[in-house]
Each structure stands twice: as structure tokens, then as C-alpha cells.
Protein backbone atom coordinates (compact mmCIF):
# COMPACT_ATOMS: atom_id res chain seq x y z
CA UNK A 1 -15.26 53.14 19.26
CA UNK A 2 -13.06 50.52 21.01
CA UNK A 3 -9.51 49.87 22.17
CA UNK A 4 -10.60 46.78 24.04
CA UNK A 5 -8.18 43.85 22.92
CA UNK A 6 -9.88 41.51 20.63
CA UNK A 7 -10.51 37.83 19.11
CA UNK A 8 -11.41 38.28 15.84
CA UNK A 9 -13.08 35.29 14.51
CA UNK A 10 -14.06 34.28 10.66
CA UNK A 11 -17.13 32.04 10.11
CA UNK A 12 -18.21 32.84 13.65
CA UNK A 13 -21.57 32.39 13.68
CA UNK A 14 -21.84 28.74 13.53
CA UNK A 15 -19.94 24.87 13.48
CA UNK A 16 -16.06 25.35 14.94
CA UNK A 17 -16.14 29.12 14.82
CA UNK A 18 -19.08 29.45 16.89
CA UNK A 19 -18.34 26.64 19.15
CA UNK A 20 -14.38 28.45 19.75
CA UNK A 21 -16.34 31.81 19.86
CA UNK A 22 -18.25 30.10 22.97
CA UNK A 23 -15.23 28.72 24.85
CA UNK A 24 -13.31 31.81 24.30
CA UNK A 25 -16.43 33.91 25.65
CA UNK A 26 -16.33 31.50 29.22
CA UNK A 27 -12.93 32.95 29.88
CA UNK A 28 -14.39 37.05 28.87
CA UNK A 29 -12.55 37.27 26.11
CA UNK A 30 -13.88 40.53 23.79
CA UNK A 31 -14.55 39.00 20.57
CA UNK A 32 -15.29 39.70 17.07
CA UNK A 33 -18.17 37.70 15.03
CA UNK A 34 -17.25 37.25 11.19
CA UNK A 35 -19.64 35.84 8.49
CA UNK A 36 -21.95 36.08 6.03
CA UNK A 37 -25.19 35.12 7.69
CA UNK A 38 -25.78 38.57 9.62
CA UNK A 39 -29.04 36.95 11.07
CA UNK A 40 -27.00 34.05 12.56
CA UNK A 41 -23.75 35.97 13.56
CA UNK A 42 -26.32 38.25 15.80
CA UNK A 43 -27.72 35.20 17.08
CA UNK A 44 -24.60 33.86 18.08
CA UNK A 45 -23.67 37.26 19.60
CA UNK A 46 -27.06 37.93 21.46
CA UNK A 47 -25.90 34.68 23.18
CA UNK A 48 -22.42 34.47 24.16
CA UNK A 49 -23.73 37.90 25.90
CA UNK A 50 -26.63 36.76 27.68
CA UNK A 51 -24.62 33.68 28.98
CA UNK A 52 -20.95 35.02 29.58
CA UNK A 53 -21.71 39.22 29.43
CA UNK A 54 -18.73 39.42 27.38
CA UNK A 55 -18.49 42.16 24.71
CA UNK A 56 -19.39 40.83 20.93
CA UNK A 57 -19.48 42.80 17.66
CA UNK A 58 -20.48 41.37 14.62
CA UNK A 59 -19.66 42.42 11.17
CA UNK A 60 -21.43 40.47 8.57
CA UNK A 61 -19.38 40.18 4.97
CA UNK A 62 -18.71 37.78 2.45
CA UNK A 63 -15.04 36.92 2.61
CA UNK A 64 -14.94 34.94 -1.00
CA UNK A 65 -15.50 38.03 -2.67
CA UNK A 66 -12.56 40.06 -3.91
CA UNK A 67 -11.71 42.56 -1.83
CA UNK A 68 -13.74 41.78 1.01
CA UNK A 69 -10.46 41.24 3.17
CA UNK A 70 -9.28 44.50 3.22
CA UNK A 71 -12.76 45.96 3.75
CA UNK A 72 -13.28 44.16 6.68
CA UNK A 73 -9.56 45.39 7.97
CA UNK A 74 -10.75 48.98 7.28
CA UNK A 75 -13.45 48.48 9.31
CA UNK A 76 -12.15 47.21 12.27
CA UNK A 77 -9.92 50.08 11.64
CA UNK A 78 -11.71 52.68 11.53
CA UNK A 79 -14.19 51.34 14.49
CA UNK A 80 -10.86 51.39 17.13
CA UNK A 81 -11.03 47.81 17.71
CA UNK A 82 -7.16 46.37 18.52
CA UNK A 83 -7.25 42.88 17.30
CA UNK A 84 -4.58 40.96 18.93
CA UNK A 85 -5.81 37.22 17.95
CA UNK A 86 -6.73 36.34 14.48
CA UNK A 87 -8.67 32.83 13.78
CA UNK A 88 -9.23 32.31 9.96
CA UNK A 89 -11.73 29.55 10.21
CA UNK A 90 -13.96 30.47 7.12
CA UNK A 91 -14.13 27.82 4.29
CA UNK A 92 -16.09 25.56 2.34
CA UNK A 93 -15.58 22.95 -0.12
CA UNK A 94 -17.15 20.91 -2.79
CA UNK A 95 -16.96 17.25 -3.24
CA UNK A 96 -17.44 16.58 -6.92
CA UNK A 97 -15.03 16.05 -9.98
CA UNK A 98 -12.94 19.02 -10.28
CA UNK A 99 -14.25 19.65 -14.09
CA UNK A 100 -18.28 19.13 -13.32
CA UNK A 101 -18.19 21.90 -11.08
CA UNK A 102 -19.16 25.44 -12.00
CA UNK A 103 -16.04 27.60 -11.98
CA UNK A 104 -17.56 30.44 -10.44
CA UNK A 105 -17.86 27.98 -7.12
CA UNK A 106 -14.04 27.22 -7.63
CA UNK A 107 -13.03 30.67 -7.61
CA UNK A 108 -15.10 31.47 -4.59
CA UNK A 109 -13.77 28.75 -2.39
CA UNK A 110 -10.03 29.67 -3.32
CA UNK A 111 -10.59 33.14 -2.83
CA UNK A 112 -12.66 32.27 0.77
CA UNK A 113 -9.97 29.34 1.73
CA UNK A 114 -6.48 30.83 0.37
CA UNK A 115 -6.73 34.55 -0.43
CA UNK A 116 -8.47 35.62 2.16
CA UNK A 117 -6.35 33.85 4.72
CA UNK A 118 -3.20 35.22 3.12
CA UNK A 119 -4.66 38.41 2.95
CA UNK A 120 -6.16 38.79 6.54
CA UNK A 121 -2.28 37.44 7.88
CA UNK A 122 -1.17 40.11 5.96
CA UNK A 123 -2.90 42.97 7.30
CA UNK A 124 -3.57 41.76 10.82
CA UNK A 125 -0.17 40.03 10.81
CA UNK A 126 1.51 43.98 10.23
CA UNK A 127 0.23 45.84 12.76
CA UNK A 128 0.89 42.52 15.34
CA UNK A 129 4.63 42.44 14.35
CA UNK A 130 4.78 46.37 15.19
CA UNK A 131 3.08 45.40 18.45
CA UNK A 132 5.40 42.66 19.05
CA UNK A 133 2.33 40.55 19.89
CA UNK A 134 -0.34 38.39 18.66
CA UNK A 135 -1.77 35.56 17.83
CA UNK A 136 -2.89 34.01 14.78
CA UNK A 137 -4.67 30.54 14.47
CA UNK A 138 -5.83 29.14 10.94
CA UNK A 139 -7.66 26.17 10.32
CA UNK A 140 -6.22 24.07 7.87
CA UNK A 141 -7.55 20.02 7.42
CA UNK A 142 -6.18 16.41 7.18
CA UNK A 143 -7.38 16.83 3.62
CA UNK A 144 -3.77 19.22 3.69
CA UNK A 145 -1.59 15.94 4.32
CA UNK A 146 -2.47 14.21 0.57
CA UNK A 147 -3.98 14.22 -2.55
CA UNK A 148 -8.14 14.10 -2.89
CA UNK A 149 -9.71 13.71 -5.63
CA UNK A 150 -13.23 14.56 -6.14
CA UNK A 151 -11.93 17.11 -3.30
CA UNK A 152 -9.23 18.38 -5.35
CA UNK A 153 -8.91 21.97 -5.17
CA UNK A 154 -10.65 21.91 -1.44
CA UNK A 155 -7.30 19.87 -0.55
CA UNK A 156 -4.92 21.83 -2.29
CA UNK A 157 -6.43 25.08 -1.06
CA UNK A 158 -6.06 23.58 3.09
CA UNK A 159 -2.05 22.16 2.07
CA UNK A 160 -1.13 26.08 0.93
CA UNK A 161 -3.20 27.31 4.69
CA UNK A 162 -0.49 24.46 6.18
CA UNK A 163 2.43 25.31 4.31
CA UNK A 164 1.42 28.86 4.60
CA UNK A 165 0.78 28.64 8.44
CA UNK A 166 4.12 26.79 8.73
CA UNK A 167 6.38 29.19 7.02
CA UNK A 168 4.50 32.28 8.47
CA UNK A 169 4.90 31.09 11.91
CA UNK A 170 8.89 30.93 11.15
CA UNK A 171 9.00 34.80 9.86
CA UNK A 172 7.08 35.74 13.01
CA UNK A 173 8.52 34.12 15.96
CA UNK A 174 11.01 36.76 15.97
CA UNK A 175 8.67 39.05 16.86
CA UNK A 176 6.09 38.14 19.76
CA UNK A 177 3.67 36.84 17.28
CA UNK A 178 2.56 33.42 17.18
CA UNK A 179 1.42 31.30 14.56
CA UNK A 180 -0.63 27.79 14.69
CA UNK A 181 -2.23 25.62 12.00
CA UNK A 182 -5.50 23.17 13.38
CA UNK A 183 -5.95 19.89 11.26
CA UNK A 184 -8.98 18.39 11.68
CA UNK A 185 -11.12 15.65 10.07
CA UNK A 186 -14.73 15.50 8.72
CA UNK A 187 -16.53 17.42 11.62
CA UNK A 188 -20.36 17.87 11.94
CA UNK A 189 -21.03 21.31 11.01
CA UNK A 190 -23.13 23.08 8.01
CA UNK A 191 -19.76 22.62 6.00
CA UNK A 192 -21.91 19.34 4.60
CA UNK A 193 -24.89 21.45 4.35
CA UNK A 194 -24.23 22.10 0.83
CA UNK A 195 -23.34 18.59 -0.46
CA UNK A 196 -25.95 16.10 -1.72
CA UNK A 197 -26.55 13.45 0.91
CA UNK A 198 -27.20 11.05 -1.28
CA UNK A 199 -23.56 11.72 -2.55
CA UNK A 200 -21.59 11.08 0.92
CA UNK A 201 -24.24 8.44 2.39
CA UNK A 202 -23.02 6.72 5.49
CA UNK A 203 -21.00 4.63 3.18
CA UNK A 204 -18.49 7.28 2.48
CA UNK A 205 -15.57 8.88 4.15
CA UNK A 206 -17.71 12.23 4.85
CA UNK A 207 -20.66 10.38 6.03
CA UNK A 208 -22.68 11.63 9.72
CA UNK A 209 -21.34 9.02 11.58
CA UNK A 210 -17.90 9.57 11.00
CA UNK A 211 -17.49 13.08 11.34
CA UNK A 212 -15.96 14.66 14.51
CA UNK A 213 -17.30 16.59 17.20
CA UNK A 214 -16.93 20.82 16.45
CA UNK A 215 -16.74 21.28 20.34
CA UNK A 216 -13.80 18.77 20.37
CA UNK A 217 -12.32 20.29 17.64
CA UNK A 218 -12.67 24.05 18.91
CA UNK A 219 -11.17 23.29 22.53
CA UNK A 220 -7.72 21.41 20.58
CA UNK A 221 -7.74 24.68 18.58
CA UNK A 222 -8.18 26.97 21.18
CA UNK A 223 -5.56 24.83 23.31
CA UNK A 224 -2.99 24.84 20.62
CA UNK A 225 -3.25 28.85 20.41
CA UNK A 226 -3.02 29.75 23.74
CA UNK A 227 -0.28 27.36 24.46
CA UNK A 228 1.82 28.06 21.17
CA UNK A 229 3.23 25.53 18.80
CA UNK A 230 3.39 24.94 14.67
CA UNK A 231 0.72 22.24 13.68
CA UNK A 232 -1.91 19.57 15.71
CA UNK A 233 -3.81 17.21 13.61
CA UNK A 234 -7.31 16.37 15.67
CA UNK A 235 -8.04 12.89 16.98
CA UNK A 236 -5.91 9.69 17.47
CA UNK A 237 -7.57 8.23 14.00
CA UNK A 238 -6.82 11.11 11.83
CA UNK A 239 -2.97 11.74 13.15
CA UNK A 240 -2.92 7.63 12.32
CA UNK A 241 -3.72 8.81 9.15
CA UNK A 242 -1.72 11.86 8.33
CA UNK A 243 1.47 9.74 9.98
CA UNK A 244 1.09 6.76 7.62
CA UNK A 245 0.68 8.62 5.07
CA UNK A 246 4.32 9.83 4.95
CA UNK A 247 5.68 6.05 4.54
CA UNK A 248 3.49 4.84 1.75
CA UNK A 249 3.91 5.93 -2.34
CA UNK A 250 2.10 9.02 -3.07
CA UNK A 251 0.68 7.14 -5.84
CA UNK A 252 -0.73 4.43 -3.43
CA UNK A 253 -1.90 7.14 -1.16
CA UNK A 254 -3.81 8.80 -3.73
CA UNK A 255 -5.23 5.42 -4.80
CA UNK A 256 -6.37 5.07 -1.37
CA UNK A 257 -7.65 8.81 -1.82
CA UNK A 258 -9.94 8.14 -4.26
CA UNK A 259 -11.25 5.04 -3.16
CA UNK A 260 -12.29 6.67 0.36
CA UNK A 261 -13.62 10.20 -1.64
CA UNK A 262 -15.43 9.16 -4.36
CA UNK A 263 -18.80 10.93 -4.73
CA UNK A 264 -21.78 7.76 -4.06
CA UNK A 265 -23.84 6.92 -7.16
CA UNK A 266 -27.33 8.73 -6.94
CA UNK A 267 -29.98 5.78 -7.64
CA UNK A 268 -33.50 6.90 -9.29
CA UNK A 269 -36.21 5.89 -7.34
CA UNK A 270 -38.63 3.61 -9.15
CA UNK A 271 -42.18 4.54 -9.25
């Protein structure tokens, strides 16, 4: 068992979560490996050991499964570890029209990217407000700031982790525990691994070339935790973005929405 303070981490064993799991390591931070991939999450850990001798445990579980919040909190539990910084960066999404996909995929991305965010603040959130200390960062996205389509319910689901973030960080401040929300853009991880690439060529908004860098985006996030504060968007082209998009109709900015999300025709090859 283990008292040692902690950094609990979802979706730790690769893309941002990996890459914040590796500059938190550099500064011997004890940390906490969450995901589903238990091959890749000891990977990850075998590591951040080897180069920084920190202390890693892994705990591999899939969080878009009912349930699988509180399991994870009763294991942490009952294995002593204190976990004093929480970083819900689990999620995936699906770029498609909302009706064509299967809804078993729709419930497991709300479940992964709301409930299990709501639920982890929840139970973490508790014993930090006893403690009168903590941290909590969740990863939100500039998809949060505006309607998507063909990203519909992936959009919706990262505006409630900002509103959520937002109002949770109010209820808390009275007691030691901060709150932050990260916003970033299209960043090269395996989030894309999943999507057809012949449906986000380099034509579209999600396409290689325009997505950020998940080192970049793990340094703002752990910057904006250990300094404090409500909400940072990532990069001067996506806070362009989310700031314009407060001066233009909704229905213009969904127009725009659309236009930039659109899934890219697949063309049959000709043989």
C-alpha cells in the first residue's frame, strides 16, 4: 500500500495524457497511469521510471463502461494511494452524422466524455474538499465553444466538461481545491486513429497537418494547473476562433461549423 501523494491521470498511456504524464514525471511527481490498453499503460510506466525513477502504478479499465468510475475509486481506495490531483483526459469522438452512427458508440463516448468526468469529480472531488486541497484538471475542446455537426454529440459532450469545469471550480474555491478546464484544438494523437482517413483528408478541418502538437498542449495544461485559473483555450489560432465566435449569429457560426466539419466524400477507386 501507499500514502504517497498522487497524480492520477485518465488516458495515460498515450497522446496528451502520456505526454503530461512525462512532464509531470521530470519534476518526481508519483503518478497514476489510467486506460484501457494495459500493454501500453505499462509501457508508458516502465518508462517514465527508467528515465525520471519516479513511482508509477497503472490500473488498466475501461472508463465508458457503467460503473467503471467508482471501481476505479475503490481501488485506489483500497490500495492507500492519496490522490491529490485529478486529470480527466480520457475521450474519444466520432465524426459522422449523428443518426449513421451505431448507438452503442454514442453511449460509450457520453458515458467515457461526461459521466465519467462527473463521476470521478465527484468522488475524488469529496475526499479533496475534506482535505482542503487538490487539484483537478479536465480536458475539455474548442469543439465546447459552438455547434458541430457531423461532431455533434462529441461537441456537446466537451461544452457540459466546460460548463461543468466552470461551475465546479466556483463550488470549490472555497475550499483549497482548484479547478481548471484545457481547450485545445485538433491535436495529433490516436484520437484520429479511429476515423477513416479518407473522411478527414488534408482537406478538412481534422486533417494531419493541421492538428496541434500533444507536447504543446500537455505543458499549457500542466501550466494552467499548477498555476490555478478557470479556462485556457490552446494556441493563438484556436482562441481567434473561440473569441470570434461570440460576435457572430449562432446560426452563421454553425453554418461555418458545418462547412469546416463535414465528413470528405469517399471516392471508389476505378479498376
Amino acid at each position: 500500500m501507499s500514502s504517497t501523494r498522487s497524480i492520477l491521470i485518465t488516458g495515460g498511456g498515450s497522446g496528451i495524457g502520456l505526454e503530461m504524464a512525462r512532464l509531470l514525471a521530470s519534476r518526481e511527481q508519483s503518478l497514476i497511469l489510467v486506460g484501457r490498453d494495459a500493454a501500453r499503460l505499462q509501457a508508458a510506466a516502465n518508462e517514465l521510471r527508467l528515465t525520471h525513477g519516479t513511482e508509477v502504478h497503472v490500473h488498466s479499465i475501461d472508463l465508458s463502461e457503467p460503473g467503471a468510475a467508482q471501481r476505479m475509486f475503490e481501488h485506489t481506495q483500497e490500495h492507500g494511494f492519496l490522490v491529490d490531483t485529478l486529470i480527466n483526459n480520457a475521450g474519444f469522438g466520432i465524426v459522422d452524422a449523428h443518426v449513421d452512427i451505431e448507438p452503442a458508440q454514442i453511449y460509450r463516448m457520453l458515458q467515457l466524455n461526461v459521466v465519467a468526468v462527473a463521476e470521478l469529480c465527484r468522488l475524488y472531488g469529496e475526499l479533496m474538499k475534506q482535505r482542503r486541497a487538490g487539484r483537478i484538471l479536465n480536458i475539455a475542446s474548442t469543439a465546447a465553444f459552438q455547434p458541430t455537426p457531423y461532431f455533434a454529440a462529441y461537441g456537446a459532450s466537451k461544452a457540459f466538461v466546460l460548463n461543468f469545469s466552470e461551475a465546479l471550480a466556483k463550488e470549490m474555491e472555497d475550499y483549497g481545491v482548484s479547478v481548471s478546464c484545457l481547450a485545445p484544438g485538433p491535436t495529433d494523437t490516436a484520437f484520429f486513429n479511429n476515423l477513416d482517413p479518407q473522411r478527414i483528408d488534408e482537406g478538412h478541418f481534422f486533417g494531419k497537418k493541421g492538428r496541434g502538437d500533444p507536447r504543446m498542449v500537455a505543458q499549457a495544461g500542466i501550466d494552467l494547473m499548477v498555476r490555478g485559473g478557470l479556462t485556457q483555450v490552446v494556441g493563438a489560432a484556436n482562441k481567434f476562433m473561440v473569441f470570434s465566435n461570440r460576435f457572430a449569429p449562432r446560426a452563421m457560426v454553425a453554418a461555418l461549423s458545418k462547412r469546416m466539419l463535414r465528413p470528405s466524400p469517399i471516392h471508389s477507386k476505378v479498376t
